[in-house]
Protein backbone atom coordinates (compact mmCIF):
# COMPACT_ATOMS: atom_id res chain seq x y z
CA UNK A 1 26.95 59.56 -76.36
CA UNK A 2 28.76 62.15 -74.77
CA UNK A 3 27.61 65.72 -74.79
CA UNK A 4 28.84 69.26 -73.49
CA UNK A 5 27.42 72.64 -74.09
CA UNK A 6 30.20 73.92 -76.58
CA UNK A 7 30.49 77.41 -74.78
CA UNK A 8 31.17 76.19 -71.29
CA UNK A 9 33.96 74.26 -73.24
CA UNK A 10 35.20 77.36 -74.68
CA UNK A 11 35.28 79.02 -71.54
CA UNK A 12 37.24 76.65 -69.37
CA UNK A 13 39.58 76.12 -72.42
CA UNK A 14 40.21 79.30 -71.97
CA UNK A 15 40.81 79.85 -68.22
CA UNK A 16 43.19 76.77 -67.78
CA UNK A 17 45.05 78.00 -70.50
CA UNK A 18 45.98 81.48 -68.86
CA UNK A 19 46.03 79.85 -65.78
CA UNK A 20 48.82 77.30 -67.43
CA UNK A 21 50.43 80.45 -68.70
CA UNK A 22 50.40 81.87 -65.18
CA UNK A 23 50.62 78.87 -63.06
CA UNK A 24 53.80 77.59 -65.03
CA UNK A 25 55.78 81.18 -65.84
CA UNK A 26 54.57 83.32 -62.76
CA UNK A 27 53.84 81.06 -59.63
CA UNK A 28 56.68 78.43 -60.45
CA UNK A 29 59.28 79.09 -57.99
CA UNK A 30 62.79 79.07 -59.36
CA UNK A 31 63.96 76.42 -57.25
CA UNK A 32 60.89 74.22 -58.45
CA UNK A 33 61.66 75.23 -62.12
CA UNK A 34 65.68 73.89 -62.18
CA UNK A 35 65.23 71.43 -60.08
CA UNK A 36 61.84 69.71 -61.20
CA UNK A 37 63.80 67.39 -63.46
CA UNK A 38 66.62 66.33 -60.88
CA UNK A 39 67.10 62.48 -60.31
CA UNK A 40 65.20 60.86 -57.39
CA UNK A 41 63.02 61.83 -54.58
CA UNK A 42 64.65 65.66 -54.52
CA UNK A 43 63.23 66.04 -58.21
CA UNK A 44 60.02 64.35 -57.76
CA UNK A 45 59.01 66.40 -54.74
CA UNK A 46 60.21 69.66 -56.18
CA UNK A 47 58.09 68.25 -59.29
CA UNK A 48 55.02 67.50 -57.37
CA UNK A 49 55.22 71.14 -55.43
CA UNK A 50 55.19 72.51 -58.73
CA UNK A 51 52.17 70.67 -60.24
CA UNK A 52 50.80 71.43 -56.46
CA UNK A 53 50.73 75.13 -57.39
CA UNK A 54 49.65 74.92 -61.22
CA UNK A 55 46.74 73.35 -60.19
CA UNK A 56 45.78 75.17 -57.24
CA UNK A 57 45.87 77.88 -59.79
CA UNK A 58 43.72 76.40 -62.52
CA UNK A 59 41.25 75.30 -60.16
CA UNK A 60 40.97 79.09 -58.64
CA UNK A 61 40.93 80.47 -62.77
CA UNK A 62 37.83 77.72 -63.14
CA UNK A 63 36.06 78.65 -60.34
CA UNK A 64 36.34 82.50 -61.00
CA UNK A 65 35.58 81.75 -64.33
CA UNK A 66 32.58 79.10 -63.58
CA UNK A 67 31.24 82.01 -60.73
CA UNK A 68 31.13 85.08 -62.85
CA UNK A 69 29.91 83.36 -66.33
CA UNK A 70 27.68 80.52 -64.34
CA UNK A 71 29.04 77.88 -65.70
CA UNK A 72 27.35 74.28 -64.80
CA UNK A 73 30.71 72.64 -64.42
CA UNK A 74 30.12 69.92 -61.88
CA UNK A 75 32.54 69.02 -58.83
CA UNK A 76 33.29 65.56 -60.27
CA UNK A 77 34.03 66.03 -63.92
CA UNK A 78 36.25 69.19 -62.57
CA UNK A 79 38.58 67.15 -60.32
CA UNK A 80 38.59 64.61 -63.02
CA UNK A 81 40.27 66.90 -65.14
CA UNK A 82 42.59 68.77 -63.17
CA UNK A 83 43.64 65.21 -62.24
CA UNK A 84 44.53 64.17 -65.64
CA UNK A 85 45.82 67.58 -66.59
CA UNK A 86 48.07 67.36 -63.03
CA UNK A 87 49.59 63.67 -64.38
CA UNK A 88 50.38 64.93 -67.31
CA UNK A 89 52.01 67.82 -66.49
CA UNK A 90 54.02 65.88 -63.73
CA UNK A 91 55.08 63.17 -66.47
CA UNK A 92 56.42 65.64 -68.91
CA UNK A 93 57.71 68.02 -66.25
CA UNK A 94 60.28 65.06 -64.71
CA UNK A 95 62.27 65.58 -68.27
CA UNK A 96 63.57 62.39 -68.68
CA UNK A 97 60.11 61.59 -70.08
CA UNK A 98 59.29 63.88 -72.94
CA UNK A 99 63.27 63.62 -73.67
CA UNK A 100 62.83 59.81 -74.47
CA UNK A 101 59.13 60.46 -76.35
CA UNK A 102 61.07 63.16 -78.23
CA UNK A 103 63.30 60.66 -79.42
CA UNK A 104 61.04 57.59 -79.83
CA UNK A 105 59.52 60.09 -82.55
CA UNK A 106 62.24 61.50 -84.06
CA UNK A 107 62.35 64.85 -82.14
CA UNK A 108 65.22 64.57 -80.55
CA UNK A 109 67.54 66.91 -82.27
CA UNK A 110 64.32 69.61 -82.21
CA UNK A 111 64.72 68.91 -78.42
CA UNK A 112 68.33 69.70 -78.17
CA UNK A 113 67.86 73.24 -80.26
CA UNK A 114 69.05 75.90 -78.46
CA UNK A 115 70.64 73.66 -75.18
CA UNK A 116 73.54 75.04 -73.78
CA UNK A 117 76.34 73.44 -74.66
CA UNK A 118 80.13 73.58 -72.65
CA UNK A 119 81.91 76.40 -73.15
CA UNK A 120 78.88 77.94 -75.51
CA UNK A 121 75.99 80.51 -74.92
CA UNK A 122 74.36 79.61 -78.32
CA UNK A 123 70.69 79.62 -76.07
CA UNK A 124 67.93 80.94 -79.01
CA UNK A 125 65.93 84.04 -78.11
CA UNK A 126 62.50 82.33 -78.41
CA UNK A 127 63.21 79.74 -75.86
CA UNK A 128 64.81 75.55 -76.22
CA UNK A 129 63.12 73.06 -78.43
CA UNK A 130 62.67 71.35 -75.31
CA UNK A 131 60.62 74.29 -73.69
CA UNK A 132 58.83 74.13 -77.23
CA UNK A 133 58.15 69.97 -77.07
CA UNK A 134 56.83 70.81 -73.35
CA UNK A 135 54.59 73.45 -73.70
CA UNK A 136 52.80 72.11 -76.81
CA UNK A 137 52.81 68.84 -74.93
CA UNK A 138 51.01 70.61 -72.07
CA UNK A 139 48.81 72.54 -74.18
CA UNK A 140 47.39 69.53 -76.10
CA UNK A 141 46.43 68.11 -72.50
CA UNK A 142 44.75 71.03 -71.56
CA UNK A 143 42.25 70.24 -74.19
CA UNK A 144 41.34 67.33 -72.98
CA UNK A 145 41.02 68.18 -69.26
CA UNK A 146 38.67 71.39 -70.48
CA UNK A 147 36.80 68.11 -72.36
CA UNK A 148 36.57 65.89 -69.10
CA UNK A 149 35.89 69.28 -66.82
CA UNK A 150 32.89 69.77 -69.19
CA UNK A 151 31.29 66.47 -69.22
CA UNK A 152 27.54 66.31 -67.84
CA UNK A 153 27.15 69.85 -68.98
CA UNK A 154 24.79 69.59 -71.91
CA UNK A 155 24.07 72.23 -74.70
């Protein structure tokens, strides 16, 4: 049976989601951010620098986090779920990706809200339903890294 003290859970829910926040609006570079999505090796390095620097920043938000409250996050279960949380950023970030899971489930027009289209600035104020389908995306995986990070601490 697995088992994990329910406030350490709580607390690195909460750092790796500001540090998602941060990591993927703040430290992204623009370059990274338009061209993440490109075709080929260009895109998948300019992916992989991205995830690169998300993670670096997670990891520092655990560790401040983990330091000041003493957390009893071990080194294994940590890695473990930055890993996971890193592939699944990378897999959603490449575009192509979520565009096709959008439409294997019938999100596809949600997707295309608010896309530019030729000739047209109709872009909504609250962001793309592809920025949307990505974040929540990335957001549902960050609950399951803060699971993995937490395993072997017990209540």
């Amino acid at each position: 049976m697995f088992g994990a003290d329910p406030l350490s859970f709580a607390c690195v829910f909460i750092a790796l989601y500001a540090a998602h926040e941060v990591g993927d609006q703040w430290v992204q570079t623009h370059h990274q951010a338009c061209g993440k999505g490109r075709p080929g090796w260009s895109g998948a390095l300019l992916c992989a620098a991205h995830v690169a620097t998300l993670t670096a920043t997670k990891a520092a938000a655990l560790a401040l986090v983990a330091g000041v409250l003493q957390l009893p996050l071990t080194g294994w279960a940590v890695v473990a779920g930055l890993a996971v949380d890193a592939a699944s950023h990378y897999w959603a970030d490449r575009r192509v990706t979520l565009a096709a899971l959008a439409r294997a489930v019938g999100k596809a027009e949600y997707y295309a809200l608010g896309a530019p289209r030729a000739g047209h600035d109709d872009n909504v104020c609250a962001g793309t339903g592809s920025f949307h389908l990505d974040q929540a995306w990335h957001k549902g995986w960050l609950l399951v890294a803060a699971l993995i990070c937490c395993l072997g601490v017990n209540a």
